[in-house]
Protein backbone atom coordinates (compact mmCIF):
# COMPACT_ATOMS: atom_id res chain seq x y z
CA UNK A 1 94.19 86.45 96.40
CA UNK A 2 97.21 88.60 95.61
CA UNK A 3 95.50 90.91 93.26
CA UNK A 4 92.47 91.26 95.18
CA UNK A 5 94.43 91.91 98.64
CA UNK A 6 96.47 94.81 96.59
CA UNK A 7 93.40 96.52 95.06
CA UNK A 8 91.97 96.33 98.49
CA UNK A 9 95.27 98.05 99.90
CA UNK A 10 95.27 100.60 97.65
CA UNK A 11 91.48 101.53 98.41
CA UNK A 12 92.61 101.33 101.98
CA UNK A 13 94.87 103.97 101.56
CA UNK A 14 91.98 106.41 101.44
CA UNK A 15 90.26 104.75 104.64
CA UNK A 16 89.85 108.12 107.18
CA UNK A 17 91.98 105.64 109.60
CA UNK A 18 95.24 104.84 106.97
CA UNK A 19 95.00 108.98 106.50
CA UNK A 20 95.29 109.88 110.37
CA UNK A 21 98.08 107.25 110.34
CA UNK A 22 99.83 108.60 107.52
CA UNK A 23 99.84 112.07 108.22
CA UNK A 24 100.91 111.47 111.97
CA UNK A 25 104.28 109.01 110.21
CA UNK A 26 104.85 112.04 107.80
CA UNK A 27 104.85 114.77 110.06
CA UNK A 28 107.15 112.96 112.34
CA UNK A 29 109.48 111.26 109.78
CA UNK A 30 109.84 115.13 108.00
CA UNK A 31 110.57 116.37 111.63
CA UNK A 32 113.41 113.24 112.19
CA UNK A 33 114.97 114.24 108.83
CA UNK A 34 114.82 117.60 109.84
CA UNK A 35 116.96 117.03 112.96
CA UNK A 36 119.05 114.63 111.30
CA UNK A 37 119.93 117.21 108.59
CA UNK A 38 121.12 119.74 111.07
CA UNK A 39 123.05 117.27 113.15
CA UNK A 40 125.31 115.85 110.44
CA UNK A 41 125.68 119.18 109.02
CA UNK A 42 126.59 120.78 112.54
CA UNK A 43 128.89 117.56 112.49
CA UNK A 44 130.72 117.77 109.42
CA UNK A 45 131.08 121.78 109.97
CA UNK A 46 132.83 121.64 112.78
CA UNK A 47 134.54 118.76 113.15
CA UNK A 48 135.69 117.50 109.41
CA UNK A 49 135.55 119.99 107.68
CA UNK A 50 138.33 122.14 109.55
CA UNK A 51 140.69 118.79 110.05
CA UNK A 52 140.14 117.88 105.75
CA UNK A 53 141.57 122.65 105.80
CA UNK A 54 144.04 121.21 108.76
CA UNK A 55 145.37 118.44 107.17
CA UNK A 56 146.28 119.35 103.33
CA UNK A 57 148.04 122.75 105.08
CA UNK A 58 149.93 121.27 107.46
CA UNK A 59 150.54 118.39 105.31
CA UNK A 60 151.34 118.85 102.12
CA UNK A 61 151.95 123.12 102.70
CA UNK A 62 149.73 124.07 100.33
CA UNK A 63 147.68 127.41 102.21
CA UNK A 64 146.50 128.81 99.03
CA UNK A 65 144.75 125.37 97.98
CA UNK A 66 142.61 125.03 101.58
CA UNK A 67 139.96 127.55 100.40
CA UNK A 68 139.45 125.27 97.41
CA UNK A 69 139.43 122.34 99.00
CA UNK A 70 137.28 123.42 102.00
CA UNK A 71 134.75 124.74 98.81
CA UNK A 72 134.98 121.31 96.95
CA UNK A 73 134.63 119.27 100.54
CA UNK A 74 131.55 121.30 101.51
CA UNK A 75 129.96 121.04 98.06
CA UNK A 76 130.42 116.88 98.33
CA UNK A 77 129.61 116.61 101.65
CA UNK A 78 126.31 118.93 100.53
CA UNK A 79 125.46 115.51 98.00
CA UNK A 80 126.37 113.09 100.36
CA UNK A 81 124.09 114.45 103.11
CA UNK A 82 121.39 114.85 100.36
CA UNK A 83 121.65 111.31 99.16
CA UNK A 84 122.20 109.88 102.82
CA UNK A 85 118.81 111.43 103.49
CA UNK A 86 117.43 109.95 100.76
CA UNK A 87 118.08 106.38 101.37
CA UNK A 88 117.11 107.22 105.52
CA UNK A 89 113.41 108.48 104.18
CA UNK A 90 112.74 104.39 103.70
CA UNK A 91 113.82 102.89 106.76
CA UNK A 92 112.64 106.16 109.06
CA UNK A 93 109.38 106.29 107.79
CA UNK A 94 108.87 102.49 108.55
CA UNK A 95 110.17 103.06 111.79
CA UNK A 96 107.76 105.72 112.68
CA UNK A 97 105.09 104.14 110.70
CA UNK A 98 105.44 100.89 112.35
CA UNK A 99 104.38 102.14 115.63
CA UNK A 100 100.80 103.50 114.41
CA UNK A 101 100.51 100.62 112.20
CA UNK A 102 98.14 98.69 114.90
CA UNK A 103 95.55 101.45 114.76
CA UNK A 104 95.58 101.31 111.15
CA UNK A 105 95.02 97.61 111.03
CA UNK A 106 91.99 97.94 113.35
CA UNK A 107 90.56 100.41 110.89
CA UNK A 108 90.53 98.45 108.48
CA UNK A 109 89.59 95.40 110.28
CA UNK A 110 86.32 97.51 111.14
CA UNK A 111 85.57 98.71 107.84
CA UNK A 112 85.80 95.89 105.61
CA UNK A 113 85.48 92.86 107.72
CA UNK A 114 83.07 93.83 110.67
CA UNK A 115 81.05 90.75 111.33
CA UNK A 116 84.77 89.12 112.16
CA UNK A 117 86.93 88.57 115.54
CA UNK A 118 88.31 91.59 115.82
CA UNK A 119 91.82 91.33 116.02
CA UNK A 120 94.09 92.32 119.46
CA UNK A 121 96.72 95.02 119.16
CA UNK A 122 99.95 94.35 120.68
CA UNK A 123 101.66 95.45 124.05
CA UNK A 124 103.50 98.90 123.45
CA UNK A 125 106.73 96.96 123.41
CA UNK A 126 106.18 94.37 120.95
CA UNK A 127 104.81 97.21 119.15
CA UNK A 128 108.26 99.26 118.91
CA UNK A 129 110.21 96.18 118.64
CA UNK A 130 107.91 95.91 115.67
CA UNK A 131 108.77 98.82 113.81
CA UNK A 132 112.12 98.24 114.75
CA UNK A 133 112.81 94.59 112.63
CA UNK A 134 110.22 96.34 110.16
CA UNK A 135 113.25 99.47 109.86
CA UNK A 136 115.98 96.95 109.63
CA UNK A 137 114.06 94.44 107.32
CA UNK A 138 113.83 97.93 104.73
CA UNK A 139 117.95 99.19 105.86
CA UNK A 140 119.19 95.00 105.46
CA UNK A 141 116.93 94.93 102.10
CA UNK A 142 118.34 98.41 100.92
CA UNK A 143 121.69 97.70 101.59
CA UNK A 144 122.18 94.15 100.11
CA UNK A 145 120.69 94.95 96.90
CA UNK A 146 122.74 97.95 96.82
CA UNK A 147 125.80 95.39 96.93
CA UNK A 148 124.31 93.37 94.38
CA UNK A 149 123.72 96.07 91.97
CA UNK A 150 126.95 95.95 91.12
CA UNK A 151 126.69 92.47 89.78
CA UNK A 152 125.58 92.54 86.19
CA UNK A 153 122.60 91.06 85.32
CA UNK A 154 120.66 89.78 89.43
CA UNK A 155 120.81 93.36 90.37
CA UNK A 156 117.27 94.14 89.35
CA UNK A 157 115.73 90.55 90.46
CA UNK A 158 118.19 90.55 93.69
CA UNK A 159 116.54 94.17 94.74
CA UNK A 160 112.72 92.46 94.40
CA UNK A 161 113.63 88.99 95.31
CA UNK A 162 115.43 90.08 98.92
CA UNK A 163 113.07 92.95 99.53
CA UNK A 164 109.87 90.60 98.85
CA UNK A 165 111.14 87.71 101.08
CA UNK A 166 111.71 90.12 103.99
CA UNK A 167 108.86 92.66 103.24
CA UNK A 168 106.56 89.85 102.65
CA UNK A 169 107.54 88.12 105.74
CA UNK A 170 107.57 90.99 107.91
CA UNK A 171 104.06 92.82 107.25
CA UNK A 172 102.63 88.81 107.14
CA UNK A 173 103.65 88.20 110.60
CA UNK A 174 102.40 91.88 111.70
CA UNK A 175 98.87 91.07 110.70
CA UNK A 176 98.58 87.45 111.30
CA UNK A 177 99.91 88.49 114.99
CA UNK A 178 96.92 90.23 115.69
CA UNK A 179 94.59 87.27 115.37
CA UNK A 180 97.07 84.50 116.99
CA UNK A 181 100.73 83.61 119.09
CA UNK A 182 104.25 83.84 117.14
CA UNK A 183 103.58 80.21 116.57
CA UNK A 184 100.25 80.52 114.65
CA UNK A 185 101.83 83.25 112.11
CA UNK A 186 104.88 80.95 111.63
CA UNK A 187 102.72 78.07 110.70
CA UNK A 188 100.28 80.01 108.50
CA UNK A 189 104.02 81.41 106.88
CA UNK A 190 105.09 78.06 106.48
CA UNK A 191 102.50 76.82 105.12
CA UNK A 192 101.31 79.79 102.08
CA UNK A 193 105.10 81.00 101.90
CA UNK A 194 104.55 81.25 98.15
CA UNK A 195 101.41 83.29 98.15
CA UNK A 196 103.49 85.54 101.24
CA UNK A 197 106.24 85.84 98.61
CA UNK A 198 104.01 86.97 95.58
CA UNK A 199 102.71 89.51 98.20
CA UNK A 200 105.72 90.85 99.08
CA UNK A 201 107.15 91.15 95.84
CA UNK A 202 104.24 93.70 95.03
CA UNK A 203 105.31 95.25 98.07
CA UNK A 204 108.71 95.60 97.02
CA UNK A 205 107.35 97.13 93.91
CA UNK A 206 105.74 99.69 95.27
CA UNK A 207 108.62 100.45 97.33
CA UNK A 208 110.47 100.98 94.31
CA UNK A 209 108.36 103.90 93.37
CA UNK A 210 109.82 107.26 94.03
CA UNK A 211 108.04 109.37 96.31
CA UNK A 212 105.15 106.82 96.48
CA UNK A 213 107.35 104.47 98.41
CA UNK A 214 107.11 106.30 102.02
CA UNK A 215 103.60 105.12 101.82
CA UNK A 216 105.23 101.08 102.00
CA UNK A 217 104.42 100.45 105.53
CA UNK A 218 100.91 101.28 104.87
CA UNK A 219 100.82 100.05 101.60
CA UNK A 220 102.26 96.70 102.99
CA UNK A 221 100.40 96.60 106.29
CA UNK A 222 97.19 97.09 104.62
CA UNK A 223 97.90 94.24 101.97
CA UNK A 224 98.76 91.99 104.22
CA UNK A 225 95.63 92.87 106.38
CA UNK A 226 93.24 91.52 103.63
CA UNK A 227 95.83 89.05 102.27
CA UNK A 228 95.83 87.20 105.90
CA UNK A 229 91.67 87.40 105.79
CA UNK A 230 91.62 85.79 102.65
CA UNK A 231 94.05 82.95 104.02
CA UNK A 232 92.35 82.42 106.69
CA UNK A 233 88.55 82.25 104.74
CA UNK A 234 89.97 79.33 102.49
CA UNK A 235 91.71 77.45 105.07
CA UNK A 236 88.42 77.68 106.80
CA UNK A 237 86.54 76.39 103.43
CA UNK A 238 89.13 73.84 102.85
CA UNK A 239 88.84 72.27 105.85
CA UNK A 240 84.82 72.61 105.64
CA UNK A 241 84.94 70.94 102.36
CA UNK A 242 87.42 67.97 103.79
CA UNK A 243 85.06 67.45 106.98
């Protein structure tokens, strides 16, 4: 089911509906780096960068050294931005992605399973709270197995095993909410956790791919999508097959 769900995702990516939905997350999450760019650079400008001049002259007395050191403070602070920006593409493009992700499940939903239930999008609030837990699910992920990469030898498996617990959780619950209560995506959780986990882990892989990654909210919401179908068709069968 985990193979088949992925190879459907990544068909799904080229559904007319994942498109619209990816464009309108890239075009926003470009424009949020954008601002975010000139805000901490307007920051660091004019507020640390004259107290770092500030300090080491009044300090230590050293006037000729504060053009240097202004240079060399810039220059880092030039990296730091770049990398901070970086590691903020992840969680902001799940954040804005995670607000159109309902229309994109309903797409899908159409397309490939149209003699189904169709599923029920959620209230506009549950929907932000959504993307939300699905930002700090990827910042929580992120950052632990950025701790854990400096222990030798579980950094690798601690970056796959935390991000496809949580990834796999998260995108689970989004689709299986659309067909059911909190209650009936915990149980269906509880009770295929495994399979969940497998799914999430391929998630987390694709995540891991530069560039390719701020497609992972579609990536995982479309996965998901057929992964929950497929749940649902042999719980269906297996029950059949027991009456």
């Amino acid at each position: 089911m985990i193979f088949d769900s992925a190879l459907n995702a990544l068909r799904s990516l080229l559904h007319p509906g994942m498109r619209a939905t990816f464009w309108k997350s890239l075009g926003l999450t470009v424009l949020a780096l954008i601002g975010a760019w000139f805000a901490i650079s307007s920051g660091f400008t004019e507020l640390a960068l004259p107290w770092v001049s500030d300090f080491f002259q009044l300090d230590f007395e050293l006037p000729k050294w504060t053009g240097w050191i202004s240079f060399f403070a810039l220059m880092m602070a030039g990296f730091g931005l770049a990398a901070a920006l970086a590691f903020l593409i992840g969680p902001v493009s799940a954040l804005i992605a995670g607000i159109f992700l309902d229309d994109a499940a309903q797409a899908l939903e159409e397309t490939y399973y149209p003699d189904d239930p169709p599923g029920k999008a959620m209230p506009i609030g549950e929907g932000i709270w959504l993307a939300i837990k699905f930002t700090g699910v990827v910042i929580l992920g992120n950052l632990l197995a950025l701790v854990l990469l400096l222990v030798p030898g579980i950094n690798l498996i601690a970056f796959f095993v935390i991000n496809g617990y949580l990834l796999g959780r998260e995108f689970f619950e989004f689709a299986s909410r659309r067909f059911g209560p909190d209650d009936y995506a915990r149980r269906l959780r509880a009770k295929h956790g495994l399979t969940i986990f497998g799914a999430g882990l391929v998630i987390a892989a694709f995540m891991a791919v530069p560039i390719l990654n701020i497609l992972t909210p579609l990536f995982g919401a479309a996965l998901m999508v057929h992964l929950h179908k497929a749940i649902a068709v042999r719980d269906i069968n297996r029950a059949a097959s027991a009456a």
